[in-house]
Protein backbone atom coordinates (compact mmCIF):
# COMPACT_ATOMS: atom_id res chain seq x y z
CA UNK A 1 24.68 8.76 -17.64
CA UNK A 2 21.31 9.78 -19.05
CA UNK A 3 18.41 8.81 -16.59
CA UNK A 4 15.70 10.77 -18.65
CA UNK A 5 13.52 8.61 -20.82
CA UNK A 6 13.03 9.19 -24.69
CA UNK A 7 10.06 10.74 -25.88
CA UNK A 8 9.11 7.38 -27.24
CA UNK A 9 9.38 5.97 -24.11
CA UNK A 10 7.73 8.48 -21.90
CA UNK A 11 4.61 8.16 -24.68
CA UNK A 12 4.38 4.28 -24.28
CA UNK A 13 4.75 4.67 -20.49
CA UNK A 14 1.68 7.49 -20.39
CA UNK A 15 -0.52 5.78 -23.35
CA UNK A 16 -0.20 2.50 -21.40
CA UNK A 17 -0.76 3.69 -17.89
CA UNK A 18 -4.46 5.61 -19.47
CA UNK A 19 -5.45 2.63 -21.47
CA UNK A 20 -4.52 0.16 -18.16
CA UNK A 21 -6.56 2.80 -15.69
CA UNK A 22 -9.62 2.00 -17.59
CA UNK A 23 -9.63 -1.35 -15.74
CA UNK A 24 -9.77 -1.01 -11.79
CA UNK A 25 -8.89 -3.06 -8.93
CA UNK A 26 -12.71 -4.19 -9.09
CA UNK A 27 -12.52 -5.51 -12.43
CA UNK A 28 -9.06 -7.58 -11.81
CA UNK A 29 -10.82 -8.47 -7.96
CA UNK A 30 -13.35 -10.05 -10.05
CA UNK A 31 -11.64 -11.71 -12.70
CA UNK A 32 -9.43 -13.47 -10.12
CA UNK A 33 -12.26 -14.43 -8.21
CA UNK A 34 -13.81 -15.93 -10.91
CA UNK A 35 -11.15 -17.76 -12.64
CA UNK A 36 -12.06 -15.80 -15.51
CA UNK A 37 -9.40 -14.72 -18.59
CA UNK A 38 -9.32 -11.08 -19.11
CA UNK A 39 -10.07 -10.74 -22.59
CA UNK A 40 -11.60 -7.39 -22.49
CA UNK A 41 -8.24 -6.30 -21.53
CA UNK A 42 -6.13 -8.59 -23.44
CA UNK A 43 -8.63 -7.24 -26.56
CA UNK A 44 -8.19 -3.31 -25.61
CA UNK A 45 -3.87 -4.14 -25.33
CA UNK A 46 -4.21 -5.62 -28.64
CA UNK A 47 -6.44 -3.08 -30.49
CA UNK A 48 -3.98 -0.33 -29.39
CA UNK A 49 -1.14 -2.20 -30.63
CA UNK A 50 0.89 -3.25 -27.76
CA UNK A 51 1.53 -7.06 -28.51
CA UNK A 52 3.64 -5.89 -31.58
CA UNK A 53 5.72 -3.90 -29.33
CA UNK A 54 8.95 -5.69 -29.79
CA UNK A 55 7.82 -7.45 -33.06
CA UNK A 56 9.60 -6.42 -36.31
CA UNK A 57 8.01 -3.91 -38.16
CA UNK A 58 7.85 -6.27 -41.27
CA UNK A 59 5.55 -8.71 -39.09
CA UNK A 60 3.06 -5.49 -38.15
CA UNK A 61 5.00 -4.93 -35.16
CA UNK A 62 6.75 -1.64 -33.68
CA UNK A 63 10.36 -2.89 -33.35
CA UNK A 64 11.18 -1.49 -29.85
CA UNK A 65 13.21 -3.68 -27.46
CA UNK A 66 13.31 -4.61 -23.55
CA UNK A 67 13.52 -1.27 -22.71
CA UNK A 68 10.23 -0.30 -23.62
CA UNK A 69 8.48 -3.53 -23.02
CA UNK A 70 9.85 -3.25 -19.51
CA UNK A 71 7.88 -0.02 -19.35
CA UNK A 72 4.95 -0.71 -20.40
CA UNK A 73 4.75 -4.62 -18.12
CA UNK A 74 5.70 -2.21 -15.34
CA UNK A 75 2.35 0.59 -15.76
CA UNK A 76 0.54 -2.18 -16.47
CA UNK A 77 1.09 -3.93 -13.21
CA UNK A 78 1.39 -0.72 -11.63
CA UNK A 79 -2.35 -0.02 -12.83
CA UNK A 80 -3.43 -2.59 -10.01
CA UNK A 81 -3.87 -5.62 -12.54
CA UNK A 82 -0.71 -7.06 -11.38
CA UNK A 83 0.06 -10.29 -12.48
CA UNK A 84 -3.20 -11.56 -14.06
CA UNK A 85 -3.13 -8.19 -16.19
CA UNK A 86 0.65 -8.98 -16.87
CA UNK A 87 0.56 -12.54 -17.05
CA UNK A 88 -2.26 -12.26 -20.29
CA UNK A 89 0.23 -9.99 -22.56
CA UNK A 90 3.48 -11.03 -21.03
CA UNK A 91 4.21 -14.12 -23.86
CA UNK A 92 2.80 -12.39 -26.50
CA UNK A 93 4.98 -8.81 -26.15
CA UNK A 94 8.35 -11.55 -25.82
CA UNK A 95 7.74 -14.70 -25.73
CA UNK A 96 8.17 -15.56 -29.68
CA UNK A 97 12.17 -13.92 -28.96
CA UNK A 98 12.99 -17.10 -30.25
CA UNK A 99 10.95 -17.47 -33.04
CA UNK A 100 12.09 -13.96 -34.27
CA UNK A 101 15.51 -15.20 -34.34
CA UNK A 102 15.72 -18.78 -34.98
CA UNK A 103 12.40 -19.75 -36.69
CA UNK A 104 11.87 -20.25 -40.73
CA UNK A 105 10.38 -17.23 -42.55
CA UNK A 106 6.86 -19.63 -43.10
CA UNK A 107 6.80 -19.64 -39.86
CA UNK A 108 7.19 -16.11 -39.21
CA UNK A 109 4.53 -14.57 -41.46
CA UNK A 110 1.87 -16.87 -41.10
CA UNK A 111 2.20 -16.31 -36.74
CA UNK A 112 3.63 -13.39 -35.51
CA UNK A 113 1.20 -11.11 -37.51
CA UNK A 114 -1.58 -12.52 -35.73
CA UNK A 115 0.08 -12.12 -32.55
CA UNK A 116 0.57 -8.86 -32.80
CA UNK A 117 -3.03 -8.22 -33.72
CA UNK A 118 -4.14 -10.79 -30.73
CA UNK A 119 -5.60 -12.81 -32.50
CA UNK A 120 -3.60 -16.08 -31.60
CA UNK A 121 -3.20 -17.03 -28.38
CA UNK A 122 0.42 -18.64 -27.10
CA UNK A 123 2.04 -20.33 -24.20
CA UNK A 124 5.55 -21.72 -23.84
CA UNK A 125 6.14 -25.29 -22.96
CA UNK A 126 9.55 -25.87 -20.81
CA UNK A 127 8.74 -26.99 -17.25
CA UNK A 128 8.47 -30.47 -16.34
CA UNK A 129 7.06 -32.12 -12.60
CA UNK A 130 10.56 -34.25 -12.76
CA UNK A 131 12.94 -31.74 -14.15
CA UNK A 132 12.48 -28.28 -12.62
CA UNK A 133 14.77 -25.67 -12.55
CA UNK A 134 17.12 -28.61 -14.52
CA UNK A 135 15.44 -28.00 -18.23
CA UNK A 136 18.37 -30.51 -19.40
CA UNK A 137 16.82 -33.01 -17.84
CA UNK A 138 13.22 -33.47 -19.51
CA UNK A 139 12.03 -35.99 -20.62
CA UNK A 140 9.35 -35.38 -23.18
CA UNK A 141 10.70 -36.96 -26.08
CA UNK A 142 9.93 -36.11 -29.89
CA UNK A 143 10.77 -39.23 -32.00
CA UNK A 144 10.97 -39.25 -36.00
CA UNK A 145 8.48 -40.52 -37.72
CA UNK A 146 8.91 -39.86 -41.25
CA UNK A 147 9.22 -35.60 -42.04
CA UNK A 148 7.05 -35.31 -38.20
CA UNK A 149 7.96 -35.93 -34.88
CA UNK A 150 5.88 -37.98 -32.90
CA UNK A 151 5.73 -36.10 -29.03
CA UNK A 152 5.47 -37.72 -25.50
CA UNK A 153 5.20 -36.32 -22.03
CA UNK A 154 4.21 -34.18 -19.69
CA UNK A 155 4.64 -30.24 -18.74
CA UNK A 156 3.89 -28.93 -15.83
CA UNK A 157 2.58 -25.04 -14.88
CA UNK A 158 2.06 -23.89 -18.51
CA UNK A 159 0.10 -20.42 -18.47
CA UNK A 160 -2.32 -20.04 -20.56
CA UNK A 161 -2.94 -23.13 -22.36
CA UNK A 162 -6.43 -23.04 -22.02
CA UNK A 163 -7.00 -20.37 -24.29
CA UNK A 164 -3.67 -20.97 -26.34
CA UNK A 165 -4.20 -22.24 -30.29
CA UNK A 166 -0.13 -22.84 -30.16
CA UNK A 167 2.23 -24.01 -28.30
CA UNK A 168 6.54 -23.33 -27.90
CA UNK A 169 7.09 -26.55 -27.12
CA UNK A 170 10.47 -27.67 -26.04
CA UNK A 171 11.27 -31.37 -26.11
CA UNK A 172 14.05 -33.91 -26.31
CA UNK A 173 14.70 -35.70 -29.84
CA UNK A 174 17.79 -37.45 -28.10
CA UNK A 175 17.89 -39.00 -24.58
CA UNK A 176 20.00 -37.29 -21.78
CA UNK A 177 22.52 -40.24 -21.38
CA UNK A 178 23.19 -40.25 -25.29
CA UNK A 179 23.77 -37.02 -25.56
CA UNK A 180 27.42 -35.58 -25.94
CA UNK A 181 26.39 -32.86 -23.17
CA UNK A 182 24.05 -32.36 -21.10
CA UNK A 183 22.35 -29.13 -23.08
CA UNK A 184 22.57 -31.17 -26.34
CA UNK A 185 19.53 -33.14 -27.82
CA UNK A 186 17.07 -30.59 -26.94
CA UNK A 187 14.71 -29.61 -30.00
CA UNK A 188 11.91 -26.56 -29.76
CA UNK A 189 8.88 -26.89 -32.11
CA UNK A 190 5.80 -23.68 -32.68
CA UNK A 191 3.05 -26.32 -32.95
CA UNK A 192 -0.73 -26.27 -32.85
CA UNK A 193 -2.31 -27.34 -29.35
CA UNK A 194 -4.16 -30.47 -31.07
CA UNK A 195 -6.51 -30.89 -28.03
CA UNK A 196 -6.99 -34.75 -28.96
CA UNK A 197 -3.42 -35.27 -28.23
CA UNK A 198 -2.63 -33.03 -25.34
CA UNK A 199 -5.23 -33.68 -22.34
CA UNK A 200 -4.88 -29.75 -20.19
CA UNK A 201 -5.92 -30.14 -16.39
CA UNK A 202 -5.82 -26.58 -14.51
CA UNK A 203 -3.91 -26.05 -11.43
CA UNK A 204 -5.24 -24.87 -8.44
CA UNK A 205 -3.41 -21.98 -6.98
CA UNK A 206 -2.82 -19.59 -4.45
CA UNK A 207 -3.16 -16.32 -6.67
CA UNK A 208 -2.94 -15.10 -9.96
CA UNK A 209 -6.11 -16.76 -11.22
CA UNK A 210 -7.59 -14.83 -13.71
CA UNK A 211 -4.30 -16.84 -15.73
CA UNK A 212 -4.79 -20.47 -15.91
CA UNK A 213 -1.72 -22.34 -15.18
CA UNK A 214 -1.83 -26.00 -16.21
CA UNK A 215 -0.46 -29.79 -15.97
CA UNK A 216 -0.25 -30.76 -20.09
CA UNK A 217 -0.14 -34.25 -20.79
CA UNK A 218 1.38 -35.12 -24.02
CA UNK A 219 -0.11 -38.58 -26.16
CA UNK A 220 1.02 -38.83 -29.97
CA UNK A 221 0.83 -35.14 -30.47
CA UNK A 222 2.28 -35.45 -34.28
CA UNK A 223 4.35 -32.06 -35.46
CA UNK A 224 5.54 -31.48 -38.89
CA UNK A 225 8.96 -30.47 -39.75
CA UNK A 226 8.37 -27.48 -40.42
CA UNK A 227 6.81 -26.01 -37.26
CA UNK A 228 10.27 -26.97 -35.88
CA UNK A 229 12.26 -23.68 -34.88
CA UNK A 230 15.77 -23.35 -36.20
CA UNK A 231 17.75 -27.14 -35.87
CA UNK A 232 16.76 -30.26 -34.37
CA UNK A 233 18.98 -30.84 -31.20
CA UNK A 234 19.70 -26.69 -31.07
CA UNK A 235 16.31 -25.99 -28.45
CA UNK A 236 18.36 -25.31 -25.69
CA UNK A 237 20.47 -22.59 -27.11
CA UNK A 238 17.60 -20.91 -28.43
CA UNK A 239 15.42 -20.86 -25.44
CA UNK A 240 18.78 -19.13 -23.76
CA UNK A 241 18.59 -16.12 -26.07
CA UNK A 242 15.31 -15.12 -23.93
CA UNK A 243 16.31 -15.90 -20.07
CA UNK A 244 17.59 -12.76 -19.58
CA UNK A 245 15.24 -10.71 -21.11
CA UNK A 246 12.32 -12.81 -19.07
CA UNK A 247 13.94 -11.72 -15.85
CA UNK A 248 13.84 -8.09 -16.39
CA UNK A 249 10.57 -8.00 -17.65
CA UNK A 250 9.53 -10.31 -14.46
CA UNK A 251 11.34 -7.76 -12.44
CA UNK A 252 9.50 -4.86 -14.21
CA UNK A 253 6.29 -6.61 -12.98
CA UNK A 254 7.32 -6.92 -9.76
CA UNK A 255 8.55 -3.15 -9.40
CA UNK A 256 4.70 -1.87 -10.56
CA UNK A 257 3.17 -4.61 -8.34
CA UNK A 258 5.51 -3.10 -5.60
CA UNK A 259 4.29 0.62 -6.44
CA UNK A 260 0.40 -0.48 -6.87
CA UNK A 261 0.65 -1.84 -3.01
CA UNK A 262 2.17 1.52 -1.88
CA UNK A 263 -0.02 3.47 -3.27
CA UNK A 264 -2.65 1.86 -1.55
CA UNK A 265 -1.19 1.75 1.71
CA UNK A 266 -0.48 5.51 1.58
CA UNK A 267 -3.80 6.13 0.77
CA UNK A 268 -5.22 4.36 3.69
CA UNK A 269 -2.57 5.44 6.46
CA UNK A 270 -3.44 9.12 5.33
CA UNK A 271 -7.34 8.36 5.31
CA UNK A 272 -7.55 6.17 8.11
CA UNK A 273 -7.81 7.47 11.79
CA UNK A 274 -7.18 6.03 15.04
CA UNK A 275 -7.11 7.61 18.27
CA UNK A 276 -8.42 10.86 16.56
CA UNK A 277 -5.38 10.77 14.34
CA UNK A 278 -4.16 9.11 10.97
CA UNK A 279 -2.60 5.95 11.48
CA UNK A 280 0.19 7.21 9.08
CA UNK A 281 1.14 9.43 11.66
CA UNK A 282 2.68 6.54 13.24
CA UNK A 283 6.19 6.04 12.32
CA UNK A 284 5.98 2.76 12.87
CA UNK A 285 4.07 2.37 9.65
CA UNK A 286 5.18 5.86 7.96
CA UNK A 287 9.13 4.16 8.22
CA UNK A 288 8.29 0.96 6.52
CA UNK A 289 6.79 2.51 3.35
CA UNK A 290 8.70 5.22 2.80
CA UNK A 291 11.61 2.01 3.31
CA UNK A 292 9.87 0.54 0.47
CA UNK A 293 10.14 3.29 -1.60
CA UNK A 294 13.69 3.64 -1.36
CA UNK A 295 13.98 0.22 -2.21
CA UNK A 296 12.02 -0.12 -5.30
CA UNK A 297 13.77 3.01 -6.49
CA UNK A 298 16.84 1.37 -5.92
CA UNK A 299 15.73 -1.82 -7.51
CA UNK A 300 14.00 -0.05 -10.83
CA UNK A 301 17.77 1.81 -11.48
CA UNK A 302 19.40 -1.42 -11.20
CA UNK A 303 16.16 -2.76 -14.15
CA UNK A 304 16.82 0.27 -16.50
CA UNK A 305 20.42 -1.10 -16.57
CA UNK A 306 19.75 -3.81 -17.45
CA UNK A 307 17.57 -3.50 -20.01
CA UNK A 308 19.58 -0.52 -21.56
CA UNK A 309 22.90 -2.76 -21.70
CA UNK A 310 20.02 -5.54 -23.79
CA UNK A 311 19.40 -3.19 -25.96
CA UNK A 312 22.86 -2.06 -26.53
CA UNK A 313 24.11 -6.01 -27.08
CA UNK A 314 26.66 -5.80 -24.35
CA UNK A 315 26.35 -8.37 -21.45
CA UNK A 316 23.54 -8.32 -19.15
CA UNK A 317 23.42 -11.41 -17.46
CA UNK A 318 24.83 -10.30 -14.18
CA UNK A 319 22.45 -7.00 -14.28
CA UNK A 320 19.34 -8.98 -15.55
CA UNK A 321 19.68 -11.58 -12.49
CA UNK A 322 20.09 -8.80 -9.74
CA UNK A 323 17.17 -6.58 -11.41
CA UNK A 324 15.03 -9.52 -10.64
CA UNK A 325 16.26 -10.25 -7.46
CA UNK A 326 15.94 -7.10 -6.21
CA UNK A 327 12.63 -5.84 -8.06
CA UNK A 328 11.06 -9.40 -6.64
CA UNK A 329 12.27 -8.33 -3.02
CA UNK A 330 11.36 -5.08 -3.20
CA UNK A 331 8.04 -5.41 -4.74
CA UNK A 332 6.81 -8.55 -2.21
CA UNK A 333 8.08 -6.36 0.66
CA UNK A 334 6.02 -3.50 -0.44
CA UNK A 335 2.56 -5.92 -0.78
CA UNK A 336 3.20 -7.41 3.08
CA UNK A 337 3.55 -3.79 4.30
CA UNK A 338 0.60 -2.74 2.46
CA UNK A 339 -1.13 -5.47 3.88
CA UNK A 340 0.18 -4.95 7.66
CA UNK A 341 -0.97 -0.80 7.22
CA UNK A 342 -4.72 -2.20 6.43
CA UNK A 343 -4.56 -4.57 9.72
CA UNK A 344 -7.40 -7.09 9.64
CA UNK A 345 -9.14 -5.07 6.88
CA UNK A 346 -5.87 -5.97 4.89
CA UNK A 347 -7.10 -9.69 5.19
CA UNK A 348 -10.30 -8.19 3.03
CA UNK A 349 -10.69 -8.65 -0.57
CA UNK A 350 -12.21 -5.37 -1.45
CA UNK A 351 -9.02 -3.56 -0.31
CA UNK A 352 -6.87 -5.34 -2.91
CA UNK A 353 -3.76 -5.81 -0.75
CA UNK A 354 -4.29 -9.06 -0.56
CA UNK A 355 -4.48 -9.87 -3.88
CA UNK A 356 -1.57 -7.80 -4.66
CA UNK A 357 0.00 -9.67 -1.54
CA UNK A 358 0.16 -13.23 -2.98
CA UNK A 359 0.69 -12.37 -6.73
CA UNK A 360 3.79 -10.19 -5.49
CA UNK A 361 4.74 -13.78 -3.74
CA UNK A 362 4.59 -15.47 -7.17
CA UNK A 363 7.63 -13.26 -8.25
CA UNK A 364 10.27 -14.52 -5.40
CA UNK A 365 9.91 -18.27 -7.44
CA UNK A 366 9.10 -17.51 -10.77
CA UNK A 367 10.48 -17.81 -13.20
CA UNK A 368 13.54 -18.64 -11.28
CA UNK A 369 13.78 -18.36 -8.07
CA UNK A 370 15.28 -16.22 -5.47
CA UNK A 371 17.90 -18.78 -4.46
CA UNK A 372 18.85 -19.84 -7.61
CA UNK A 373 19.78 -16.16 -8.68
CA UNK A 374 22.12 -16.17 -5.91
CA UNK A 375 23.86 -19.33 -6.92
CA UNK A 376 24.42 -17.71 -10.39
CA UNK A 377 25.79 -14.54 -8.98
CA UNK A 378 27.73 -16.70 -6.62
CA UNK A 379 29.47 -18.87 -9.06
CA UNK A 380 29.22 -16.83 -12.53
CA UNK A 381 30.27 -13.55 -11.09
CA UNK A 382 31.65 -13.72 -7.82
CA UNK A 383 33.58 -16.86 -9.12
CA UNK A 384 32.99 -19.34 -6.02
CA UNK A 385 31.78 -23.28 -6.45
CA UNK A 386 29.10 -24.45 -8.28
CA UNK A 387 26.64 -25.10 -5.21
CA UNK A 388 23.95 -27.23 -6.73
């Protein structure tokens, strides 16, 4: 086994980290506070290239794969932007996985250029307030209408839309009871956001706001053929191709989230004195972090697994779900230590922790959540009943 990164990868890890470190805690404090996008961010990511990391070369992109956008998610939450640094880039570096593989070659060059150059904006469209974890069981419909489709419904915590131009949109173009199974009569589209057919309400939240997340509701929103990706009644399978890869690069975000809230709490148990002493003196918060350390070590070996067996088209799905378990555990634990070291002045915005405290909470339900993991270990790999 070879542990040591590749030079590639050691210069994406160090050119990210430099260009992310020009953005402090007081910048992201602010941005959260105010509900506020991070374009100049989002603007310096794209000018350097990033978005295209995983794009083919023939669409201006660099043609690297999880590996390396693991890496650079990771310094970039690491940097102390967490998720709303994350959050801004995170679609853009994979989200169009399935348009890569499954979408026409219109659709192709006339998108992913300017996605790699940042100059479209995209979210994805999946979750529904009735359906859940359960995607089979959505109910926005797309009905025929000539060569369009003709879409109805509602999603439900859609990052991003506010500032999107398109939209992965999955949908049903077949009802659940008329389908032959459950995961048929699904149908993904890469459609304009026509804002007089789709009426986007922001969520309030407990954290991450500097990234809108959204209720979308759907009236007549007419798509033409061809923005539809790969074959009608197919969506399901293609959305598949990038669950896997989503969960290690959710789990990379959680490991630099983990190691941004460390470093902070070291900082302040070796600067902060009590009873004529540093409080990280104390074992009884020197033992916790240095616990936390162990544990997000432990948890980033079991993420470069994963990602390396991705890369090397072997199975991953068993690796990819513990990574995220694990990274999402490990990283949370980290932010409510952080937060204990500081005491009240952990309860304080201007020492971060908090902040880093309830995005790193975000990451034990998103994108799936901690439970559910376990029931696909359970039944997939430990072979025991399906429990839900």
């Amino acid at each position: 086994m070879d542990f040591e990164l590749s030079e590639d990868q050691s210069t994406i890890r160090k050119s990210v980290a430099e260009l992310a470190a020009r953005f402090d805690d007081q910048y992201w404090m602010e941005k959260d506070e105010r509900h506020e996008f991070p374009s100049e961010f989002y603007e310096a990511v794209a000018s350097a290239g990033w978005l295209g990391l995983t794009t083919p070369e023939e669409y201006g992109g660099h043609g690297y794969g999880i590996t390396e956008a693991s890496l650079l998610l990771e310094e970039v939450s690491a940097s102390g932007g967490g998720m709303n640094a994350a959050s801004a880039i995170h679609l853009s570096i994979f989200g169009m996985h399935p348009v890569i593989v499954h979408g026409s070659d219109q659709m192709k060059k006339e998108n992913l250029p300017r996605i790699v150059a940042g100059d479209l904006h995209v979210c994805f469209g999946v979750t529904e307030p009735g359906a859940g974890l359960d995607t089979t069981r959505i109910t926005t419909f797309a009905k025929r209408d000539g060569s369009d489709y003709v879409v109805n419904g509602r999603k439900v915590w859609i990052s991003k839309a506010q500032e999107s131009e398109k939209i992965l949109l999955l949908t049903r173009t077949a009802k659940f009871e008329d389908s032959p199974k459950k995961t048929a009569g699904l149908t993904l589209f890469f459609t304009d956001l026509n804002r007089d057919a789709v009426d986007i309400r922001p969520i309030r939240k407990m954290g991450r706001n500097a990234i809108s997340s959204n209720e979308l509701f759907i009236d007549d929103l007419r798509i033409p053929e061809e923005d539809r990706v790969g074959e009608e009644g197919q969506g399901f399978k293609y959305i598949l191709d990038g669950l896997n890869p989503e969960r290690m690069l959710i789990a990379a975000e959680a490991l630099g989230l983990g190691r941004a809230a460390l470093r902070r709490a070291v900082r302040y148990g070796n600067e902060r004195e009590v009873f004529g002493r540093p409080i990280g003196m104390n074992q009884g918060l020197q033992f916790p972090l240095a616990d936390s350390l162990a544990h997000l070590d432990a948890a980033e070996l079991s993420l470069r697994k994963a990602t390396w067996l991705y890369d090397q088209g072997l199975p991953c799905a068993r690796e990819a779900n513990t990574a995220k378990y694990l990274c999402a555990d490990a990283g949370f634990t980290a932010a409510d230590r952080a937060l204990q070291t500081h005491g009240g002045m952990g309860y304080a915005e201007e020492y971060h922790v908090a902040r880093y405290f309830r995005e790193a909470r975000l990451l034990r339900i998103a994108p799936i959540s901690q439970e559910m993991v376990l029931n696909f270990l359970g039944e997939h790999v430990l072979g025991m009943p399906r429990s839900y």
